[in-house]
Protein backbone atom coordinates (compact mmCIF):
# COMPACT_ATOMS: atom_id res chain seq x y z
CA UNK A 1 -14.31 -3.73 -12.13
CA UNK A 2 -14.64 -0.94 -9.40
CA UNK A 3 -17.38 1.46 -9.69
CA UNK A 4 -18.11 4.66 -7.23
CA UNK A 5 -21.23 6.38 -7.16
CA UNK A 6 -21.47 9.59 -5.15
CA UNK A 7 -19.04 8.35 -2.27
CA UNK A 8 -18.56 10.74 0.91
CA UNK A 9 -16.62 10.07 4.19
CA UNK A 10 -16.19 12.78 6.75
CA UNK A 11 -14.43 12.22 9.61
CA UNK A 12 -15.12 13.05 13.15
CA UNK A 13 -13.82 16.43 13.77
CA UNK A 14 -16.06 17.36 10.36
CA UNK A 15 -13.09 17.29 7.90
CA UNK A 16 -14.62 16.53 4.36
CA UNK A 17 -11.82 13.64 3.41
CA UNK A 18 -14.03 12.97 0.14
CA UNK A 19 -16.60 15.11 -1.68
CA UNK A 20 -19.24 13.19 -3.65
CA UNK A 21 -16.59 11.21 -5.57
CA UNK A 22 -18.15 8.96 -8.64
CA UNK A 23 -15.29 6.94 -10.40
CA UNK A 24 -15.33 3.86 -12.58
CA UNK A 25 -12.01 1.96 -12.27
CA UNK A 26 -11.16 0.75 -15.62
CA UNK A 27 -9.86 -2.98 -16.08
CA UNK A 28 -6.36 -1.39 -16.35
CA UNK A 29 -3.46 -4.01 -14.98
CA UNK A 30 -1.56 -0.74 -13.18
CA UNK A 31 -3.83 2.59 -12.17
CA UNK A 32 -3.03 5.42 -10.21
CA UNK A 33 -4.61 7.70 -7.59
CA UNK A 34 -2.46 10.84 -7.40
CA UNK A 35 -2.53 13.63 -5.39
CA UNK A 36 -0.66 15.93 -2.25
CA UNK A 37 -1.02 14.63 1.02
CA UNK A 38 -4.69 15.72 2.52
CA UNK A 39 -6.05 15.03 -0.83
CA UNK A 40 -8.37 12.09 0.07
CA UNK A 41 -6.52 9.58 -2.32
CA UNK A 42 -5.90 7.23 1.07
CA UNK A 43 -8.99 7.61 2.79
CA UNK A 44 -10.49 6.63 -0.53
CA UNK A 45 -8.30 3.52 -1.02
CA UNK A 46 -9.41 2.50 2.87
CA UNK A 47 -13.26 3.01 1.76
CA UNK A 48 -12.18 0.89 -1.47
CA UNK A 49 -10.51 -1.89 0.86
CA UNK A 50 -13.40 -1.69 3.37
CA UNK A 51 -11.19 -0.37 6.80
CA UNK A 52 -13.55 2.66 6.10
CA UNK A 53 -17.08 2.91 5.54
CA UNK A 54 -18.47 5.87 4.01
CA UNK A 55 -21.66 7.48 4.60
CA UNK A 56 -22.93 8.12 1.86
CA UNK A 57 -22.20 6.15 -1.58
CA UNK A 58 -21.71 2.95 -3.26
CA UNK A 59 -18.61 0.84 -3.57
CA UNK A 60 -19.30 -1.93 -6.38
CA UNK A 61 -17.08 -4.85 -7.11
CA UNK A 62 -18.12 -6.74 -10.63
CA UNK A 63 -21.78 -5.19 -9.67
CA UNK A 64 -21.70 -5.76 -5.90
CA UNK A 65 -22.20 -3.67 -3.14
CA UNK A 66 -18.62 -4.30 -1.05
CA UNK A 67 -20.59 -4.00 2.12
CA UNK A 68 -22.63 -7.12 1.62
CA UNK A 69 -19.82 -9.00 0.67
CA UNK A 70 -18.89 -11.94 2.97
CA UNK A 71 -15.13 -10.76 4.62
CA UNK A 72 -14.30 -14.30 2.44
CA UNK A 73 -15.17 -13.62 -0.70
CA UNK A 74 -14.13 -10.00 -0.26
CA UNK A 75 -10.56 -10.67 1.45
CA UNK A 76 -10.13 -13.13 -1.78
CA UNK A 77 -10.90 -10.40 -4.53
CA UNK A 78 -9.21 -7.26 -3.35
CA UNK A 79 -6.03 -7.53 -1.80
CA UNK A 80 -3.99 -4.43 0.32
CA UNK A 81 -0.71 -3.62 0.99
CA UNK A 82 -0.25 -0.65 3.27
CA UNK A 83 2.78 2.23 3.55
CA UNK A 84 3.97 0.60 6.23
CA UNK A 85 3.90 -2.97 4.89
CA UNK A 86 2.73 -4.45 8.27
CA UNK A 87 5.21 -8.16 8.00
CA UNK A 88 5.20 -9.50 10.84
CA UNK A 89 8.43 -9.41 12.36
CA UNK A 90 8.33 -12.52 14.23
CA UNK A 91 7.81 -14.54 11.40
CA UNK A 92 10.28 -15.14 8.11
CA UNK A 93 9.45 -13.90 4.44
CA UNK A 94 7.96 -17.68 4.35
CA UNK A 95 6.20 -17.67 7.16
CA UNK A 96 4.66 -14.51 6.37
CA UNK A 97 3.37 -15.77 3.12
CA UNK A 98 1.55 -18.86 4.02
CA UNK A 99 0.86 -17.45 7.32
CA UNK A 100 -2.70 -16.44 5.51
CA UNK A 101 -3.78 -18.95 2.93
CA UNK A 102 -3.64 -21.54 5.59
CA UNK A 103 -5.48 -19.38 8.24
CA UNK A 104 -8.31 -18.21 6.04
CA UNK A 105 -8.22 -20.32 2.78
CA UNK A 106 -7.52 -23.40 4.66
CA UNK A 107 -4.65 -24.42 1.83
CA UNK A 108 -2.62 -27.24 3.30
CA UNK A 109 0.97 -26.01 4.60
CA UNK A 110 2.89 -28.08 2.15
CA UNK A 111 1.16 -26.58 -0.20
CA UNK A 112 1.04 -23.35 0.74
CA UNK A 113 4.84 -23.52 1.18
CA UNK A 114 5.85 -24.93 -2.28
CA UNK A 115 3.43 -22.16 -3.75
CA UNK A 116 5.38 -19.57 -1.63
CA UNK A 117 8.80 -20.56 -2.46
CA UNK A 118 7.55 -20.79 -6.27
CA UNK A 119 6.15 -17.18 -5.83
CA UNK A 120 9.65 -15.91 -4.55
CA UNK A 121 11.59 -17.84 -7.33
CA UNK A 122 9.26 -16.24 -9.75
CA UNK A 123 9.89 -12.71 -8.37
CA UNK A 124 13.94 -12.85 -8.27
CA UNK A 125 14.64 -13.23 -4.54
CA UNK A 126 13.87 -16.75 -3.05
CA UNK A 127 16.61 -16.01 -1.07
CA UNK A 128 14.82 -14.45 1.29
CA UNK A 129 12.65 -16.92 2.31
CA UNK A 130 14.19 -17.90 5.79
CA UNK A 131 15.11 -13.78 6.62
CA UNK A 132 13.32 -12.41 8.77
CA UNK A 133 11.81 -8.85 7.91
CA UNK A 134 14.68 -6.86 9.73
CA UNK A 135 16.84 -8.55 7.58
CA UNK A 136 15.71 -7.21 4.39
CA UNK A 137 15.94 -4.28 2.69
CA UNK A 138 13.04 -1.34 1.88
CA UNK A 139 13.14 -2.67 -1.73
CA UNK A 140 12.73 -6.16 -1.17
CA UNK A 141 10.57 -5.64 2.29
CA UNK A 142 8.35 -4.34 -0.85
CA UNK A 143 8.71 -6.61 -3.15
CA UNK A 144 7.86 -9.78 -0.06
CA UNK A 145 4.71 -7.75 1.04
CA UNK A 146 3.36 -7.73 -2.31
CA UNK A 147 4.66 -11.45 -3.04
CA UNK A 148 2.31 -11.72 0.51
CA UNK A 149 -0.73 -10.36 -1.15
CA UNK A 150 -0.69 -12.78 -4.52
CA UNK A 151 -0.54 -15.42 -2.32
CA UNK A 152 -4.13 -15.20 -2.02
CA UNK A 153 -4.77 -14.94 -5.75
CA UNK A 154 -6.69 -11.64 -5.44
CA UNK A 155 -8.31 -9.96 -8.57
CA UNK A 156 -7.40 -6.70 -7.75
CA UNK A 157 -4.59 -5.51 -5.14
CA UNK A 158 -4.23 -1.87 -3.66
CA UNK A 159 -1.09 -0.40 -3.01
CA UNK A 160 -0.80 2.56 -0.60
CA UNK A 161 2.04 4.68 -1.39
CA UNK A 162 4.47 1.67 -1.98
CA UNK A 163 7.59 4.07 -2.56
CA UNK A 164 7.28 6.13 0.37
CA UNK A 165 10.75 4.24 1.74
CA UNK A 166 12.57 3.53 -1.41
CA UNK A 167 15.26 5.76 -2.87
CA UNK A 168 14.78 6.01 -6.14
CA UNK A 169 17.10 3.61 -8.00
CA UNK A 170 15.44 1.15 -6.07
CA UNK A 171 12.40 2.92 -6.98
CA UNK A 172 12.74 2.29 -10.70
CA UNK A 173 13.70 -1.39 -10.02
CA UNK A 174 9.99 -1.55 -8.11
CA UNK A 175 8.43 -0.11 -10.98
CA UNK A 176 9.57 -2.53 -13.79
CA UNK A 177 9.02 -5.23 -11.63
CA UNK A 178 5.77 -4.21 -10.99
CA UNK A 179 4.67 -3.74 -14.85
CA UNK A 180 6.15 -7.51 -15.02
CA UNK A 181 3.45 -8.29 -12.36
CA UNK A 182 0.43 -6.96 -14.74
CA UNK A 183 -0.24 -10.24 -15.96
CA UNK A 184 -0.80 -11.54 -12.18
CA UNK A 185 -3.30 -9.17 -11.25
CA UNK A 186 -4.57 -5.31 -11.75
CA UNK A 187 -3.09 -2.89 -9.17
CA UNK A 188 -4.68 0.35 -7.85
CA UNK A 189 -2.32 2.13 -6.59
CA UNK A 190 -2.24 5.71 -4.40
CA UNK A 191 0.83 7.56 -3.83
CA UNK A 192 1.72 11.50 -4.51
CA UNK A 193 5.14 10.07 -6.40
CA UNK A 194 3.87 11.68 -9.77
CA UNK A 195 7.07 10.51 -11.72
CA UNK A 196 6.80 6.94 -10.54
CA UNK A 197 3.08 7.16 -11.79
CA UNK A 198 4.45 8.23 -14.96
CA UNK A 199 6.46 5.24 -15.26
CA UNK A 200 4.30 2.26 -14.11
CA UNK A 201 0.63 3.44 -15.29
CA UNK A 202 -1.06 4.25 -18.06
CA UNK A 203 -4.10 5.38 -16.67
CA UNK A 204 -5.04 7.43 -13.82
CA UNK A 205 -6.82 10.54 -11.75
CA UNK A 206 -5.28 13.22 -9.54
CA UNK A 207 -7.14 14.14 -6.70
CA UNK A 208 -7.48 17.68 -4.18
CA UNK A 209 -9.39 18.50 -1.42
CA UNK A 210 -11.50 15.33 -1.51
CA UNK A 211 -12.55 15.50 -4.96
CA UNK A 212 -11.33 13.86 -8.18
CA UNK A 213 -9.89 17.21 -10.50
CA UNK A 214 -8.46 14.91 -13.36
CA UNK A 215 -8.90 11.50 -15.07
CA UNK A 216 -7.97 9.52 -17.52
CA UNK A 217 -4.47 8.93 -19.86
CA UNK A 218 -1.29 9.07 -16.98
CA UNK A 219 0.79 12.28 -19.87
CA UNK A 220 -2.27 13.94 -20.07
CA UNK A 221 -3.17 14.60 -16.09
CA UNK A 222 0.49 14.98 -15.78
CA UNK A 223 0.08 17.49 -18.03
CA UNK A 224 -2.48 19.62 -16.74
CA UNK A 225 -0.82 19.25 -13.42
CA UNK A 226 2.47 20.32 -14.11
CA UNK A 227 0.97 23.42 -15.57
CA UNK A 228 -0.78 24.76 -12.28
């Protein structure tokens, strides 16, 4: 469980990205963090995956302050997977998977491989394991970044804006998908894609101008929302 106590980050030309913001995430498998762009929703998912730190507040992770977590056991509990999905080009969807488990969990390459390959077979494109990221599409460039992140067996995995590139049949595809992933690991997940929220979460908050206006069911901020 995430909990946020009075968290503030300002940046350096004194823009107020978030505004004393106390959340508890609930041990939902899917949860969203809605909002426009300039909200705050991403800088708070970089203070939550500890790229930013804030300066005022508490981040807690099953009752520990994220900042004296060791970048080990941190890296192992939360894992991230950014807009912009950040494969590494020069490597295949299989490469790119065990690329990390044997770098910083020291898991033998065999194994690391066979878990890989499993991990693709499991998600409905092992296929792809010898293309290269170029040779994939948004969807499934999606789909391999995410099959990246499980790879480490993380409790909790944050998603920023992971339909920014897909059109949206593919869109809907992500989204069942990603409810069949539930039982894998929770997701937090930011984006400003209110119907997709709709459709993969139950539970949620929509924030504005650095501060959280609305939490709790997914139909009921939706709700309020929509009538603004």
């Amino acid at each position: 469980m995430i909990k946020v106590e009075k968290l503030c980050y300002t940046y350096s030309d004194d823009t107020q990205a978030l505004i004393n913001i106390n959340v508890t995430f609930p041990q939902e498998h899917i949860f969203a963090i809605m909002g426009l762009s300039g909200s705050g929703k991403t800088t708070l998912l970089n203070c939550l995956a500890r790229f930013l730190k804030p300066q005022q507040g508490i981040i807690s992770l099953n009752d520990k302050n994220i900042q004296d977590m060791t970048e080990h056991d941190f890296r192992s509990a939360v894992g991230v997977v950014f807009q912009h999905l950040n494969l590494f080009p020069h490597l295949t969807v299989l490469e790119n998977m065990t690329l990390a488990p044997c770098r910083t969990q020291k898991r033998a390459r065999d194994e690391a491989k066979k878990s890989a390959l499993e991990m693709l077979d499991r998600l409905g494109i092992p296929e792809l394991a010898e293309n290269y990221p170029s040779q994939v599409s948004g969807g499934q460039a999606q789909r391999v970044a995410i099959a990246r992140g499980l790879m480490l067996k993380p409790d909790i995995m944050l998603l920023d804006e992971p339909t920014s590139a897909l059109d949206p049949k593919t869109t809907m595809e992500f989204a069942q998908w990603l409810r069949e992933l539930q039982c894998d690991t929770s997701f937090i997940i930011v984006t400003h894609d209110l119907p997709f929220a709709e459709n993969v979460a139950a539970r949620g908050m929509y924030m504005s101008d650095g501060e959280v206006k609305e939490f709790g069911l997914i139909n009921d901020i939706l709700t309020h929302v929509r009538k603004v």
